[in-house]
C-alpha atoms as a PDB file:
ATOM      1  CA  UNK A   1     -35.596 -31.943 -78.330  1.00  0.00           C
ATOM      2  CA  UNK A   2     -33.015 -31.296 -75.501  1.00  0.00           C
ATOM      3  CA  UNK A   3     -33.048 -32.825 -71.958  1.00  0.00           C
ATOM      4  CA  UNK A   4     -34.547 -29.964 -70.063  1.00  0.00           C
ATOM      5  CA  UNK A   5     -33.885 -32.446 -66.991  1.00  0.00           C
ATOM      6  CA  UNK A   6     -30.945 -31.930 -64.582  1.00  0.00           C
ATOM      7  CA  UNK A   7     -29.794 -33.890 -61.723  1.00  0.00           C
ATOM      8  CA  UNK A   8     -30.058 -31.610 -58.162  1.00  0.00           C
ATOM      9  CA  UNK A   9     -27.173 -30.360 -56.850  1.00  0.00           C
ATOM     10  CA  UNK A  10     -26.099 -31.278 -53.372  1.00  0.00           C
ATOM     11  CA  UNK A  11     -28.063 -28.169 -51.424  1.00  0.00           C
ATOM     12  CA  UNK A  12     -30.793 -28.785 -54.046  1.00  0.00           C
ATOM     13  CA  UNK A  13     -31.022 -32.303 -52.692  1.00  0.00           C
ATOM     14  CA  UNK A  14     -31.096 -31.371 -49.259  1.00  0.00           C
ATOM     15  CA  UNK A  15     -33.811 -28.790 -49.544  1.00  0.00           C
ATOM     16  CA  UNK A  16     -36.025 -31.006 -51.659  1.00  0.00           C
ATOM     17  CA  UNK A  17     -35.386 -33.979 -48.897  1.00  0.00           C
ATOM     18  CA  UNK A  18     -36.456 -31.414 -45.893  1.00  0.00           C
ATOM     19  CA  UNK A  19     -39.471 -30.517 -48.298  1.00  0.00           C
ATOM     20  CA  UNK A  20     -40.379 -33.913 -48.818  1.00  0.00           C
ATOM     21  CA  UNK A  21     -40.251 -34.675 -44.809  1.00  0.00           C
ATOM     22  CA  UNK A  22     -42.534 -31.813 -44.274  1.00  0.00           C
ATOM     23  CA  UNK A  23     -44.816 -31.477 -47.254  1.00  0.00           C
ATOM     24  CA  UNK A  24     -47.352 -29.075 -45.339  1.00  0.00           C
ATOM     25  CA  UNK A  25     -44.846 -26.464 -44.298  1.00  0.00           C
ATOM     26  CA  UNK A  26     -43.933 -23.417 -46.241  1.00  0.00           C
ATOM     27  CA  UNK A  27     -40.696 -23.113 -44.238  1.00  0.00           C
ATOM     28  CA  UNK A  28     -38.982 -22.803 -47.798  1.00  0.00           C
ATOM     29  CA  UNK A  29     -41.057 -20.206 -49.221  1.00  0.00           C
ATOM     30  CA  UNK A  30     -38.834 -17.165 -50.074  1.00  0.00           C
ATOM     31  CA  UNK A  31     -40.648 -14.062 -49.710  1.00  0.00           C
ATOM     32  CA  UNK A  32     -39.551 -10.898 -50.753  1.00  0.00           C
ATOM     33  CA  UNK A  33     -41.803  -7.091 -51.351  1.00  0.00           C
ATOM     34  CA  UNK A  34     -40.369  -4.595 -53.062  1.00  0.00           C
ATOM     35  CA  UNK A  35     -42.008  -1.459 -51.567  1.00  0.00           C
ATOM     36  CA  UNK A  36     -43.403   1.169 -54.896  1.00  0.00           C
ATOM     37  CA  UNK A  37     -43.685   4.423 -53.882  1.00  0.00           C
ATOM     38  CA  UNK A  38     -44.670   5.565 -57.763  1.00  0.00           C
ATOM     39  CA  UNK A  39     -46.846   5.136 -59.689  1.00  0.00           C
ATOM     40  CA  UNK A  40     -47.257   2.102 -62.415  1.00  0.00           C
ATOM     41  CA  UNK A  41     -47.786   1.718 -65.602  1.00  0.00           C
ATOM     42  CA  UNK A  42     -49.443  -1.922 -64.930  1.00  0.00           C
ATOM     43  CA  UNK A  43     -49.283  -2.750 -68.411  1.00  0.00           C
ATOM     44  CA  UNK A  44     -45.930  -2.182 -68.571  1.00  0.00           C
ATOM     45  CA  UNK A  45     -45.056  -3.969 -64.803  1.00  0.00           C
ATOM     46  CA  UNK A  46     -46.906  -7.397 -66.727  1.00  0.00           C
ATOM     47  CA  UNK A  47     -44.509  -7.370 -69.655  1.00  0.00           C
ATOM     48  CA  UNK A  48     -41.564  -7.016 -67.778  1.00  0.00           C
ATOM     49  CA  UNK A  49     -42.830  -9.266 -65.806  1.00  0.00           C
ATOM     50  CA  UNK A  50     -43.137 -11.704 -68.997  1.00  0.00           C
ATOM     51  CA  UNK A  51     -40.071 -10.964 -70.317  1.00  0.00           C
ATOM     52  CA  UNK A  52     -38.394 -11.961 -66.598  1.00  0.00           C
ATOM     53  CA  UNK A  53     -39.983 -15.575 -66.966  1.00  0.00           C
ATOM     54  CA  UNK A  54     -38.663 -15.603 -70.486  1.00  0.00           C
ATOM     55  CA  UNK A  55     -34.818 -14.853 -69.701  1.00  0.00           C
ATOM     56  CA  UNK A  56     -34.654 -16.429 -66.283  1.00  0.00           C
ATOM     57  CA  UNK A  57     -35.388 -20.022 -66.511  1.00  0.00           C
ATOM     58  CA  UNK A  58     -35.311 -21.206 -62.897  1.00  0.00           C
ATOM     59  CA  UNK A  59     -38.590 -18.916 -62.502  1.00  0.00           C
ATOM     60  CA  UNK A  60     -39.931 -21.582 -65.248  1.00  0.00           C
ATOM     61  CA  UNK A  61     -38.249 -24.890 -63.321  1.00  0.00           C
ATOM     62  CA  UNK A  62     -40.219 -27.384 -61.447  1.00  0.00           C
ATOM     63  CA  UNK A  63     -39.306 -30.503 -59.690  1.00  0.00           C
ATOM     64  CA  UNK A  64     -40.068 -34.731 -60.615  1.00  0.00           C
ATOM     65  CA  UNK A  65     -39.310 -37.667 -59.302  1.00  0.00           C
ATOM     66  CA  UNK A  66     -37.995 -39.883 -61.824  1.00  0.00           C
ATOM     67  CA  UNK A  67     -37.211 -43.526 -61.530  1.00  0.00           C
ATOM     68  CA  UNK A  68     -36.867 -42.844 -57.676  1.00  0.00           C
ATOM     69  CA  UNK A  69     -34.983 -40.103 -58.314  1.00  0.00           C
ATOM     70  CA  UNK A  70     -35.806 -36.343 -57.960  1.00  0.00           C
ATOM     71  CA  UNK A  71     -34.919 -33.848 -61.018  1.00  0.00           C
ATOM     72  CA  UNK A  72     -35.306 -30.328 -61.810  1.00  0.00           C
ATOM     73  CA  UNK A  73     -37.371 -29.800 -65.061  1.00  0.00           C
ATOM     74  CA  UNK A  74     -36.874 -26.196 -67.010  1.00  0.00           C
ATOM     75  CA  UNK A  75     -39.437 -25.769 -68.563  1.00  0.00           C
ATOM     76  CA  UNK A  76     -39.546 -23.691 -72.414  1.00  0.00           C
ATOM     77  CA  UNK A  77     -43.003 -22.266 -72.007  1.00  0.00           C
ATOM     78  CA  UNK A  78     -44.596 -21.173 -68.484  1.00  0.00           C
ATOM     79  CA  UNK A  79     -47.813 -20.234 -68.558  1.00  0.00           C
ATOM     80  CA  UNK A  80     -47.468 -17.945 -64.891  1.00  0.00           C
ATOM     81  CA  UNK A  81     -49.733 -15.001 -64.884  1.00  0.00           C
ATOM     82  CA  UNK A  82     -48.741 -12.225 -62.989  1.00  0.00           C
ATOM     83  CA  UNK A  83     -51.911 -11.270 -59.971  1.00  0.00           C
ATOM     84  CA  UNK A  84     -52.711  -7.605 -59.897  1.00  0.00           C
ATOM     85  CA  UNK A  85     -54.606  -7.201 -56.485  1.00  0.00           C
ATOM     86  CA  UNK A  86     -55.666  -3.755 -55.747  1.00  0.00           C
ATOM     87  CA  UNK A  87     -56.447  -2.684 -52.218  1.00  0.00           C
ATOM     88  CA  UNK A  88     -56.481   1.280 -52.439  1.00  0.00           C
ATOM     89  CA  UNK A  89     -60.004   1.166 -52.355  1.00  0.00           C
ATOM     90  CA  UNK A  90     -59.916  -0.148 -48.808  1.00  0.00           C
ATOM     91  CA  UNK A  91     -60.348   2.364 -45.809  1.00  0.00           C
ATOM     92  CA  UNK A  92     -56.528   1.313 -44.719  1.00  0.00           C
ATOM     93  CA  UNK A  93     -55.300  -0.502 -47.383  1.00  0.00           C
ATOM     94  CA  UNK A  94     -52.071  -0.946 -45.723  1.00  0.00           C
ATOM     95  CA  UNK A  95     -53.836  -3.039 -42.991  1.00  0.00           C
ATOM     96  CA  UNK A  96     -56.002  -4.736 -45.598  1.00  0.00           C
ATOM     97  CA  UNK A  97     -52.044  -5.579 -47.256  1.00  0.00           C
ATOM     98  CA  UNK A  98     -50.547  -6.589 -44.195  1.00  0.00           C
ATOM     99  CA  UNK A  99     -53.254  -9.454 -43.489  1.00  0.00           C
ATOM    100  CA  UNK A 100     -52.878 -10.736 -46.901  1.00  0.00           C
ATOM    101  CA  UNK A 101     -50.053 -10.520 -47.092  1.00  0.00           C
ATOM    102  CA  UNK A 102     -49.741 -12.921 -43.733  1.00  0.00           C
ATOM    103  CA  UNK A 103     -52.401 -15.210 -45.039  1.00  0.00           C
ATOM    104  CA  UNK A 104     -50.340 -15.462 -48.890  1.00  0.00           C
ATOM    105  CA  UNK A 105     -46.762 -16.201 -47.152  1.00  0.00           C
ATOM    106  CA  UNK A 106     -47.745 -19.016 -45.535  1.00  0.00           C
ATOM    107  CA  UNK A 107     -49.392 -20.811 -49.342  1.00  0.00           C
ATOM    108  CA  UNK A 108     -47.432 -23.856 -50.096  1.00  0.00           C
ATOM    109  CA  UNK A 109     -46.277 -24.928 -53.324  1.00  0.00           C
ATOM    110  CA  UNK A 110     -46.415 -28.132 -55.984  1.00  0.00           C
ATOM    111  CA  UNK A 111     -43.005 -28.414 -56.385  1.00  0.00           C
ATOM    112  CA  UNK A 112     -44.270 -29.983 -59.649  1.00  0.00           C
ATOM    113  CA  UNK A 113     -46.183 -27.576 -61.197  1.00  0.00           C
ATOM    114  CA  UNK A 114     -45.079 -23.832 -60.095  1.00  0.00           C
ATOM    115  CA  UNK A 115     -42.255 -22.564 -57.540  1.00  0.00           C
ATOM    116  CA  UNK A 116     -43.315 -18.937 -57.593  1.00  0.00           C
ATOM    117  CA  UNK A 117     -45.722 -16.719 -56.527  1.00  0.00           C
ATOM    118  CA  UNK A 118     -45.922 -12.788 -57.752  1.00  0.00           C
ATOM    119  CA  UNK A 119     -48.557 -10.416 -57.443  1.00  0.00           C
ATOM    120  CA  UNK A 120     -48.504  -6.537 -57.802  1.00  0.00           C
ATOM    121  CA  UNK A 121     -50.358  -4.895 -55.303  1.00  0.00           C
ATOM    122  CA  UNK A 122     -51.847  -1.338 -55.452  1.00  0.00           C
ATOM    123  CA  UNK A 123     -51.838   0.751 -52.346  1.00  0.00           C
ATOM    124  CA  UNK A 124     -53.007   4.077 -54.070  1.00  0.00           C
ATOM    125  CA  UNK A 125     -51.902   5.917 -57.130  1.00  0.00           C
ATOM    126  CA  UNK A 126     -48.062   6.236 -56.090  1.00  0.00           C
ATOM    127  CA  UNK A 127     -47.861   3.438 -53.770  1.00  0.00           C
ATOM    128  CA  UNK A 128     -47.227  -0.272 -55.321  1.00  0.00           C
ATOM    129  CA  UNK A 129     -45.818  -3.621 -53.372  1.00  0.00           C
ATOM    130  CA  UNK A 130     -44.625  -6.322 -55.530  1.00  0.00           C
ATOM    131  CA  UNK A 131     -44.947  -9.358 -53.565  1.00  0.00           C
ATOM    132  CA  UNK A 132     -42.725 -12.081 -54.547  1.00  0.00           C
ATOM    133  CA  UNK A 133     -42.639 -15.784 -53.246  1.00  0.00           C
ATOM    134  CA  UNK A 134     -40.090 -18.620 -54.581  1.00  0.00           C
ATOM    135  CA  UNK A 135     -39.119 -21.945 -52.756  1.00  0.00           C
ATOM    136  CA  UNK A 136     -35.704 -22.071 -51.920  1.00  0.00           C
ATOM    137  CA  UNK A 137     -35.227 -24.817 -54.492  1.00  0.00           C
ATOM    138  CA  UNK A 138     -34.670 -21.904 -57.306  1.00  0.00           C
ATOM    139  CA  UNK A 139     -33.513 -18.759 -55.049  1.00  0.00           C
ATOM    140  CA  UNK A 140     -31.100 -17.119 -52.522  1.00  0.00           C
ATOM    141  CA  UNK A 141     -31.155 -14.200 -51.291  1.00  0.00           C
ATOM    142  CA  UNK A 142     -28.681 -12.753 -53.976  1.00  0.00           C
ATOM    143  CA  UNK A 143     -30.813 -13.832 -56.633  1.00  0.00           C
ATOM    144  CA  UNK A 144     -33.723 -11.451 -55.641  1.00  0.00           C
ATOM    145  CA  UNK A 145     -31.926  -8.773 -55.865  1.00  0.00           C
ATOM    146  CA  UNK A 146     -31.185  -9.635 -59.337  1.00  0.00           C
ATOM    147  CA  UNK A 147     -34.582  -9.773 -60.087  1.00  0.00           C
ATOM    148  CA  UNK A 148     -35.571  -6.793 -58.758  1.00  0.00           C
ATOM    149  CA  UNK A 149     -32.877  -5.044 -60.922  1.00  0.00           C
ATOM    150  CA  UNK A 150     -34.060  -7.011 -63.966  1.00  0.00           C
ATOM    151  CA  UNK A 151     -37.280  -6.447 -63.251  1.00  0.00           C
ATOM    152  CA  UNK A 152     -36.739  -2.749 -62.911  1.00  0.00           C
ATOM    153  CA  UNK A 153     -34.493  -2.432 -66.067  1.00  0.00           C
ATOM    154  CA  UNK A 154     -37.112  -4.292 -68.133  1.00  0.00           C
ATOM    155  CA  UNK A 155     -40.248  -1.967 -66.877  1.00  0.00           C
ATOM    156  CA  UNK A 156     -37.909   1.226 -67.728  1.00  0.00           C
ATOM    157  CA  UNK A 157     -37.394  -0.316 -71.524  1.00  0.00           C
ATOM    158  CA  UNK A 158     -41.351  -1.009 -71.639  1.00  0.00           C
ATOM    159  CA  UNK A 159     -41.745   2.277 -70.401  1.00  0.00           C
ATOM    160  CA  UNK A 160     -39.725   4.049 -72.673  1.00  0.00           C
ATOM    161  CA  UNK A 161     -40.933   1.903 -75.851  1.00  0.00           C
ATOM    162  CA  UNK A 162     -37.726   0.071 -76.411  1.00  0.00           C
ATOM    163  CA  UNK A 163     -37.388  -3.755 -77.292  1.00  0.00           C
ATOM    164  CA  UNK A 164     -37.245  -5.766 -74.298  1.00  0.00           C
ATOM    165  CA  UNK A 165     -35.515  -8.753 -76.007  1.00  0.00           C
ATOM    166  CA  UNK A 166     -32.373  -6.800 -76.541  1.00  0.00           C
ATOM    167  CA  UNK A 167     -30.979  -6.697 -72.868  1.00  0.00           C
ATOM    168  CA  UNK A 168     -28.534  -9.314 -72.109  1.00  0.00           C
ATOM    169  CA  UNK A 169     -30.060 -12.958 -70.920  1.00  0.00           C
ATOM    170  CA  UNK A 170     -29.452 -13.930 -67.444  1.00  0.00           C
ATOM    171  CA  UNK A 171     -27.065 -16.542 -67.303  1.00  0.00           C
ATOM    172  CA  UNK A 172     -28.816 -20.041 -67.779  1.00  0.00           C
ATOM    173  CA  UNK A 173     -29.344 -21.465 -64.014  1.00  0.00           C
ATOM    174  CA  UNK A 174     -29.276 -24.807 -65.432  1.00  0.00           C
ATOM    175  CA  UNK A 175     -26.076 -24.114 -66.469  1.00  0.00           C
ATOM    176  CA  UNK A 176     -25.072 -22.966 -63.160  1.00  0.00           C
ATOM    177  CA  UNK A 177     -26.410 -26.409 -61.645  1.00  0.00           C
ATOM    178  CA  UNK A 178     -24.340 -28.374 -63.984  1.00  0.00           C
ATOM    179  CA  UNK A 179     -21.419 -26.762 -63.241  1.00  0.00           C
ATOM    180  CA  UNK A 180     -21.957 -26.725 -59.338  1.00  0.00           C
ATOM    181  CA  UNK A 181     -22.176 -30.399 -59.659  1.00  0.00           C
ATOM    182  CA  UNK A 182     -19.221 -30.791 -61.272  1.00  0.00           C
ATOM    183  CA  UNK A 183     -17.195 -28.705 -59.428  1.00  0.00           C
ATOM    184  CA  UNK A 184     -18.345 -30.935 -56.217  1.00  0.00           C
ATOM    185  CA  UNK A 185     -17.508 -34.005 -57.666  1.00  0.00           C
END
């Protein structure tokens, strides 16, 4: 089986360090909503969705301590389930958004078990958010916006009835790791 285990790179050692002084604190929670204003196919929004945990792997990476030492862990299954939350049936479901959204930004994660968060929300017919949360430990800025291309790519295939699995694979971000850390050495 291979070693799904990879040493942290220097900035991936930092942040887990300021995460471990301040275990409470969602100060490395990346949040990022990508405002809908069409309508979606939900159906289609889950399986790109799926097919995004499939080809990016640092959406399926979580974090272990061994032997004293702390290790990120890609995982080959992930068993993340998109959250469909639908507020158009609230008077102002903007408002109704905006206060859960302030409540959900501030959840904290188990570096061990998941480092994302992702929920589509429904506004009205032609008005979608998708909330998206990931500790710093796998993201930057620049990598969201990857996503959100991805993501947008893969629900145009679903929607137009093509395979999903023949777009390109992101590059592996456990390769990217391992050659960060050697490049540092």
């Amino acid at each position: 089986m291979e070693n799904n285990y990879t040493s942290l790179t220097q900035n991936q050692k930092l942040l887990w360090i300021g995460q471990e002084l301040n275990p409470e604190s969602p100060m490395y929670n990346m949040v990022m909503t990508y405002d809908l204003k069409i309508p979606i196919d939900v159906n289609h929004f889950e399986k790109a969705f799926e097919e995004l945990l499939y080809r990016y792997d640092a959406l399926r990476s979580v974090f272990v301590v061994k032997e004293g030492e702390p290790f990120q862990l890609f995982l080959q299954d992930h068993n993340y389930i998109l959250e469909i939350v639908d507020f158009s049936n609230e008077q102002d479901p903007i408002a109704v958004y905006e206060v859960w959204k302030k409540d959900r930004v501030a959840k904290k994660f188990d570096i061990t078990t998941c480092l994302l968060d992702s929920v589509l929300i429904k506004l009205s017919t032609s008005h979608y958010v998708w909330y998206i949360n990931q500790h710093h430990l796998i993201t930057d800025a620049w990598s969201n916006g990857i996503l959100f291309s991805a993501i947008t790519n893969l629900y145009q295939k679903s929607k137009n009835g093509e395979p999903l699995r023949t777009l390109e694979v992101f590059p592996s971000y456990k390769d990217f790791v391992n050659k960060q850390k050697i490049n540092t050495k």
